[in-house]
Protein backbone atom coordinates (compact mmCIF):
# COMPACT_ATOMS: atom_id res chain seq x y z
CA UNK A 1 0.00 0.00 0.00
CA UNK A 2 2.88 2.24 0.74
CA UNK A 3 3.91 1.70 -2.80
CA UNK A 4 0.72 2.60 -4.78
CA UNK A 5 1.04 5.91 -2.43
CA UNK A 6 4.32 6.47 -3.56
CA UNK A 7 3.90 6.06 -6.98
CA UNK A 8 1.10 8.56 -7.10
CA UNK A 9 3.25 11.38 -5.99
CA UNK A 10 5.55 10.64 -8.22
CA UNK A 11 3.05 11.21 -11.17
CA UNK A 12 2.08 14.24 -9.68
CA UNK A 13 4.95 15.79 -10.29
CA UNK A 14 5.65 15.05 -13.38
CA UNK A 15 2.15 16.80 -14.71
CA UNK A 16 3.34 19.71 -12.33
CA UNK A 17 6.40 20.18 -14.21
CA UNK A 18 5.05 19.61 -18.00
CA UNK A 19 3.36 23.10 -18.18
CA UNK A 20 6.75 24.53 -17.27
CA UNK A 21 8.69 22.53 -19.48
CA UNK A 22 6.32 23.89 -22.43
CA UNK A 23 6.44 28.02 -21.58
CA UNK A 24 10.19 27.47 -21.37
CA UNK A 25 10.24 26.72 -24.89
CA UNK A 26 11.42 29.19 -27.38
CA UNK A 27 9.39 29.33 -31.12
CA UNK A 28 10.44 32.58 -32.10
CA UNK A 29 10.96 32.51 -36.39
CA UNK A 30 12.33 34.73 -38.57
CA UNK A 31 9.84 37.04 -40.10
CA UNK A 32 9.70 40.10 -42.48
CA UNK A 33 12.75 41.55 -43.88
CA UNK A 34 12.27 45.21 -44.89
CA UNK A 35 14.70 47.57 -46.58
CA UNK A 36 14.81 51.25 -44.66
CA UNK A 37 17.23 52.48 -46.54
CA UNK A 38 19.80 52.53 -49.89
CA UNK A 39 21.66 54.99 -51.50
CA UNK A 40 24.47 52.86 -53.31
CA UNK A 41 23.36 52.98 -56.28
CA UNK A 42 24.58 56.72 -56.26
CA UNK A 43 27.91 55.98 -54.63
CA UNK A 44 30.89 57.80 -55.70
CA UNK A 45 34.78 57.50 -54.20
CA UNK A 46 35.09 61.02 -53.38
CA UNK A 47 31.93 61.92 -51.78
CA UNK A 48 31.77 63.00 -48.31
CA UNK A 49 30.74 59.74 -45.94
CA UNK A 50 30.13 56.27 -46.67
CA UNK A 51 27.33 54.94 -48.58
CA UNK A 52 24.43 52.68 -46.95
CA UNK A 53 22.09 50.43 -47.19
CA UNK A 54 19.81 49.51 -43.95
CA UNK A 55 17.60 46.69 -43.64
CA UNK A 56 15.38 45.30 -40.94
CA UNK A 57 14.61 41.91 -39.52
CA UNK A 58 11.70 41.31 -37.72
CA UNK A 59 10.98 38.29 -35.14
CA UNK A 60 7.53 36.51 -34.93
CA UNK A 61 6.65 34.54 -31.58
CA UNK A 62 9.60 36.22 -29.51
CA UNK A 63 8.15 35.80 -26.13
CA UNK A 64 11.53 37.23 -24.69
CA UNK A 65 13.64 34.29 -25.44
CA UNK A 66 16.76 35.99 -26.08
CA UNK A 67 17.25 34.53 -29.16
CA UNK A 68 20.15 35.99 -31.75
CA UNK A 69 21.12 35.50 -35.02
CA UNK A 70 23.98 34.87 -37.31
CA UNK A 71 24.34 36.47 -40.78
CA UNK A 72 26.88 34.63 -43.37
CA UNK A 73 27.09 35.85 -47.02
CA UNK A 74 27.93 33.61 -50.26
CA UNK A 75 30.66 36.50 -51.29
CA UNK A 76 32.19 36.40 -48.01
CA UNK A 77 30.99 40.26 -47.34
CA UNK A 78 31.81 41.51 -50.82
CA UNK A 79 28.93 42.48 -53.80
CA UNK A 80 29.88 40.64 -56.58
CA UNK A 81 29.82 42.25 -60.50
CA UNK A 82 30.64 41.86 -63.85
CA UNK A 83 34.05 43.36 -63.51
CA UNK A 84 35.09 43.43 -59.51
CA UNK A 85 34.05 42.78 -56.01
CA UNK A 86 33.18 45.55 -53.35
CA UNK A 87 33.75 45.15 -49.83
CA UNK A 88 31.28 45.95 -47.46
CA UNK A 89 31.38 46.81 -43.88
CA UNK A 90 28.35 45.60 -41.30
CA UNK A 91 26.95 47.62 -38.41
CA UNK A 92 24.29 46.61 -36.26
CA UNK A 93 21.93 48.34 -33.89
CA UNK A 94 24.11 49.81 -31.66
CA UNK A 95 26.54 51.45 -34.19
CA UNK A 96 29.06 48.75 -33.54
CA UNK A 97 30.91 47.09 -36.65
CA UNK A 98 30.86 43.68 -36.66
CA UNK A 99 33.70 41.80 -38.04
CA UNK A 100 33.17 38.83 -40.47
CA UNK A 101 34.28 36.30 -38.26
CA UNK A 102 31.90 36.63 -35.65
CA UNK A 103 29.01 38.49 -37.45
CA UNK A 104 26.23 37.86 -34.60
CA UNK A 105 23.39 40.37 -34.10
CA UNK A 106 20.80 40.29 -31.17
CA UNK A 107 17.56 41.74 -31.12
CA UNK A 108 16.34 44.75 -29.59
CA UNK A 109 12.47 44.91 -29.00
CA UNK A 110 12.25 41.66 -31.50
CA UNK A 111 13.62 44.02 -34.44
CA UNK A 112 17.77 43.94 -35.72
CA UNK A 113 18.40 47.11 -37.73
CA UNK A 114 21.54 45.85 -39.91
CA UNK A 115 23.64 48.59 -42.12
CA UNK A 116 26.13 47.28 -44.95
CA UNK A 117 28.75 50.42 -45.86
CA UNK A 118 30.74 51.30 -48.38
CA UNK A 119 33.71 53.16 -47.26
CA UNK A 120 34.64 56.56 -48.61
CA UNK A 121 37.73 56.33 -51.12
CA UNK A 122 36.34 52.83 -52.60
CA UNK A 123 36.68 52.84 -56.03
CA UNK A 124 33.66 51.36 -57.65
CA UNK A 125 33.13 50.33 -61.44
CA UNK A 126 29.21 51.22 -62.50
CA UNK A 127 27.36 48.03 -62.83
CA UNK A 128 25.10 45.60 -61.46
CA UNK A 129 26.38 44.26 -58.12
CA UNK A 130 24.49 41.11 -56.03
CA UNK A 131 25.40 39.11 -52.23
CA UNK A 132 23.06 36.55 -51.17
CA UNK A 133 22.45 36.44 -47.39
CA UNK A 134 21.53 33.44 -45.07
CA UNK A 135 20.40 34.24 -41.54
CA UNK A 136 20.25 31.66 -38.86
CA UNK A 137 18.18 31.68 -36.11
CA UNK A 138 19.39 30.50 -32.44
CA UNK A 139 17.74 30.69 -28.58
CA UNK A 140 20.08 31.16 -25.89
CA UNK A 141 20.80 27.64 -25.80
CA UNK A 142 22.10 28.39 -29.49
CA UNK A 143 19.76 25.75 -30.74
CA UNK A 144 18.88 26.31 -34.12
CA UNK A 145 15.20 27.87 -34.30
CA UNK A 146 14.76 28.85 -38.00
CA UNK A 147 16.89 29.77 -41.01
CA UNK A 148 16.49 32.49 -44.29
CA UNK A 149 17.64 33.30 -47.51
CA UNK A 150 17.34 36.81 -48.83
CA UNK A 151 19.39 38.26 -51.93
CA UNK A 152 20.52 41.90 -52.27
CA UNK A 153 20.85 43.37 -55.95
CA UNK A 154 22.62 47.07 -56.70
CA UNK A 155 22.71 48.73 -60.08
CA UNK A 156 25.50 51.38 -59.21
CA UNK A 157 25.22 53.89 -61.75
CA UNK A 158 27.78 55.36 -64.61
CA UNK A 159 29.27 58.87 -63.81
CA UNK A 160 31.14 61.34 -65.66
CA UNK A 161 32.45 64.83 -65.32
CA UNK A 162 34.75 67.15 -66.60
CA UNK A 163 36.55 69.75 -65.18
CA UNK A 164 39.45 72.73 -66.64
CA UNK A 165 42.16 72.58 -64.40
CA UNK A 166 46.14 74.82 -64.94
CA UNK A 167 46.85 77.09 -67.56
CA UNK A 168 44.13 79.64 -68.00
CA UNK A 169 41.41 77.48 -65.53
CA UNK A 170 39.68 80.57 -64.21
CA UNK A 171 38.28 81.73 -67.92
CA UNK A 172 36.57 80.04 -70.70
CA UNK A 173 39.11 82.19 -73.00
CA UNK A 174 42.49 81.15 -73.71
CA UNK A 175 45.12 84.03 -75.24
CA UNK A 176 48.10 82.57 -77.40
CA UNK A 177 49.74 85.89 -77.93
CA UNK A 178 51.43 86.47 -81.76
CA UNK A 179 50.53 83.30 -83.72
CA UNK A 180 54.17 82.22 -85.36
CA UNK A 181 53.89 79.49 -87.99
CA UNK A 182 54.38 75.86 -87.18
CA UNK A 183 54.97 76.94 -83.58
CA UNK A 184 53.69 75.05 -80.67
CA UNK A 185 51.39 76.31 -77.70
CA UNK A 186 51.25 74.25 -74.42
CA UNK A 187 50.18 76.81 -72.04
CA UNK A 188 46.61 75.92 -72.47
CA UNK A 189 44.64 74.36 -69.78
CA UNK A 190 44.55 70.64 -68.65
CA UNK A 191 41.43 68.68 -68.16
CA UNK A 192 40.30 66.37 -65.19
CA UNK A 193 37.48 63.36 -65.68
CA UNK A 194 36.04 61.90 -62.83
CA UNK A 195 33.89 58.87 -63.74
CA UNK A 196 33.42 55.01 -62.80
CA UNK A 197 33.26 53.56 -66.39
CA UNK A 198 34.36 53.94 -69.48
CA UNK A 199 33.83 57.59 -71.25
CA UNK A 200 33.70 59.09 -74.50
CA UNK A 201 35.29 62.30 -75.13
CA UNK A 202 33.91 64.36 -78.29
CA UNK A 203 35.52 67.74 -79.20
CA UNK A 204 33.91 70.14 -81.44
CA UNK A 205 35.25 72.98 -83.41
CA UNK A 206 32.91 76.23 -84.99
CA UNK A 207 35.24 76.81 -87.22
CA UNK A 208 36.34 73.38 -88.76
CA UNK A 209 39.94 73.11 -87.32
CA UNK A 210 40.67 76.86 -88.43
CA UNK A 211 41.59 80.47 -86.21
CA UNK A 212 39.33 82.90 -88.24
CA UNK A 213 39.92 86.31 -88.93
CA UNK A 214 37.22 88.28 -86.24
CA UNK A 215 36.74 90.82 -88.96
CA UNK A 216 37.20 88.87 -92.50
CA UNK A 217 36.58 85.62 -91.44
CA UNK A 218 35.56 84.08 -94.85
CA UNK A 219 39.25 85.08 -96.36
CA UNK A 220 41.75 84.71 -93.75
CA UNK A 221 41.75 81.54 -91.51
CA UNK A 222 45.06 79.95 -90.26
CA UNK A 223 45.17 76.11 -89.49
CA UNK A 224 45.98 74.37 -86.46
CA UNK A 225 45.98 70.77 -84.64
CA UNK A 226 45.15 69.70 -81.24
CA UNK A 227 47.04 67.32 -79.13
CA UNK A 228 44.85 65.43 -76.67
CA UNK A 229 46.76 63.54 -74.49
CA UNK A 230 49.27 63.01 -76.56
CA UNK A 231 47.69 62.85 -79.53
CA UNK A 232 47.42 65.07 -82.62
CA UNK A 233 44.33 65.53 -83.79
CA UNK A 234 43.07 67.76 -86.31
CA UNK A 235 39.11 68.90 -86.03
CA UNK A 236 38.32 69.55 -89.85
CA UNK A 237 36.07 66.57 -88.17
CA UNK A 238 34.39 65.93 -84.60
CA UNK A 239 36.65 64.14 -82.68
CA UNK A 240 35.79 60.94 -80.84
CA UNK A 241 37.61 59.06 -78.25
CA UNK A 242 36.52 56.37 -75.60
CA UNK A 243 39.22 56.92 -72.63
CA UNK A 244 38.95 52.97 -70.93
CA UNK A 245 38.49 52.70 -67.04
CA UNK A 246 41.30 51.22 -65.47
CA UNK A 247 40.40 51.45 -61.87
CA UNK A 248 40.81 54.79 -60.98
CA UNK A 249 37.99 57.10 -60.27
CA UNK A 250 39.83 60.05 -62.23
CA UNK A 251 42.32 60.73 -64.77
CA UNK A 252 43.69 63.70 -67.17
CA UNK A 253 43.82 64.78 -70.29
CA UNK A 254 46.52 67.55 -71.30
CA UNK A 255 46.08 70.23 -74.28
CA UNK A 256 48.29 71.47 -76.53
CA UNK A 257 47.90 73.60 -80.12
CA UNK A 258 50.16 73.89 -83.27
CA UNK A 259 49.91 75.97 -85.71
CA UNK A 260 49.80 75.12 -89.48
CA UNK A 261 52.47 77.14 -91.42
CA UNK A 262 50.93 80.47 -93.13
CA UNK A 263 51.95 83.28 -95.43
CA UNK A 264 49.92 86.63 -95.88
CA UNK A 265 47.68 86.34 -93.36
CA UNK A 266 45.89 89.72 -92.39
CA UNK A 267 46.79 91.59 -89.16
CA UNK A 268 44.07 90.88 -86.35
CA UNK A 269 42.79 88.32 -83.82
CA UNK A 270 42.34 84.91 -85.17
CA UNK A 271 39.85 83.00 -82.76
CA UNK A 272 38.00 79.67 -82.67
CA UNK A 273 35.15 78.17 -79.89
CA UNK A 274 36.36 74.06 -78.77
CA UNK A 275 33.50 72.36 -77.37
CA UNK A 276 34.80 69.17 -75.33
CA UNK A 277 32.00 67.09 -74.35
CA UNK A 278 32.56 63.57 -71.73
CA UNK A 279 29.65 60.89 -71.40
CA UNK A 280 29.76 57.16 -69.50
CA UNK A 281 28.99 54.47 -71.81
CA UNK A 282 26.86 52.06 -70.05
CA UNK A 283 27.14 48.41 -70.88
């Protein structure tokens, strides 16, 4: 009879202890990832800060578990495009970055606020750029609770500009002084690209590759050539030439003039308008 007695009790407390067992469990689940924020697709080397990209990740069925997570990327932290890889930094919630090797993020209010950055001074090639993402799920016992795959896509887009830098920068007019035949004029201004892709340069000339008289233009006209970056180049024609990217986010072009050789040419000022024009190509 003592046994039966016995045995009861012990029952007992094993239905007292279930209910426990079962609220200690943790079911939280990865649920909506949404994007707050991107501006890489306008990211440039020499602007002022870094550019981002912030995302959220929500948790469904927390119940104060502390549970965390731990983000791994296929390209090992890097978005991966035609022509190169860009690292990317991680910060979490609290500002902190997080190094690859231990890239664990907890949750604040059920909610992890992850940023990726791309450092300032990065030189980036315009193109279409993709990571894919897995997030795992862990409780505090870092059991696995649930795991997700999300992919991130960027279409960084092509830049150019040009600006007049040295010789004669601060005016649109350049002054050669007495034109001597066949004689060559490098004090003329230099130009600087900035750009993230390739770039065509076009040059135009009003008057055909010729100085015109400002009075009789029609009769007296004295030839000349060009030399872009170290090329001569006469504009009887538009001009045309693709400059290739070759990892740098800017590069120069220098200017220089020579005259054609002339006789009997009418006493004046001899003048003609360049029009140098840069565009990316896209590919």
């Amino acid at each position: 009879m003592y046994i039966n007695k016995i045995r009861l009790i012990f029952s007992g407390m094993i239905f007292l202890m279930l209910p426990q067992y079962v609220i200690a469990q943790c079911d939280a689940r990865i649920g909506e990832i949404r994007h707050l924020y991107d501006d890489f697709e306008s990211y440039y080397s020499s602007q002022p800060s870094p550019a981002r990209k912030e995302f959220r990740i929500n948790l469904v069925n927390d119940n104060n578990c502390n549970a965390y997570m731990i983000l791994t990327t296929e390209n090992q932290y890097r978005l991966k495009g035609q022509f190169q890889y860009i690292k990317y930094q991680i910060r979490s919630n609290n500002q902190n970055f997080i190094l690859p090797s231990r890239a664990r993020f907890n949750f604040i209010d059920s909610t992890a606020d992850i940023n990726l950055l791309i450092p300032v001074g990065t030189v980036v090639r315009a193109g279409v750029y993709s990571d894919n993402f897995l997030i795992k799920l862990f409780d505090k016992n870092n059991t696995l609770l649930d795991e997700k795959y999300f992919e991130i896509q960027e279409d960084i887009v092509s830049r150019a500009s040009i600006s007049i830098l040295g010789y004669n920068s601060h005016s649109s007019n350049v002054y050669l002084g007495e034109l001597i035949p066949r004689k060559e004029y490098s004090m003329l201004p230099s130009f600087k690209v900035i750009t993230n892709t390739d770039v065509r340069l076009n040059v135009y000339s009003e008057n055909r590759g010729e100085l015109r008289h400002d009075v009789y233009k029609a009769k007296y006209a004295i030839g000349y050539f060009i030399n872009l970056d170290g090329e001569w180049v006469s504009l009887k024609q538009n001009y045309s030439r693709v400059f290739s990217y070759n990892r740098k986010d800017d590069f120069f072009i220098s200017l220089k003039m020579r005259i054609d050789d002339f006789k009997k040419q009418a006493a004046g000022e001899y003048t003609d308008i360049f029009r140098f024009q840069i565009s990316p190509l896209n590919y």
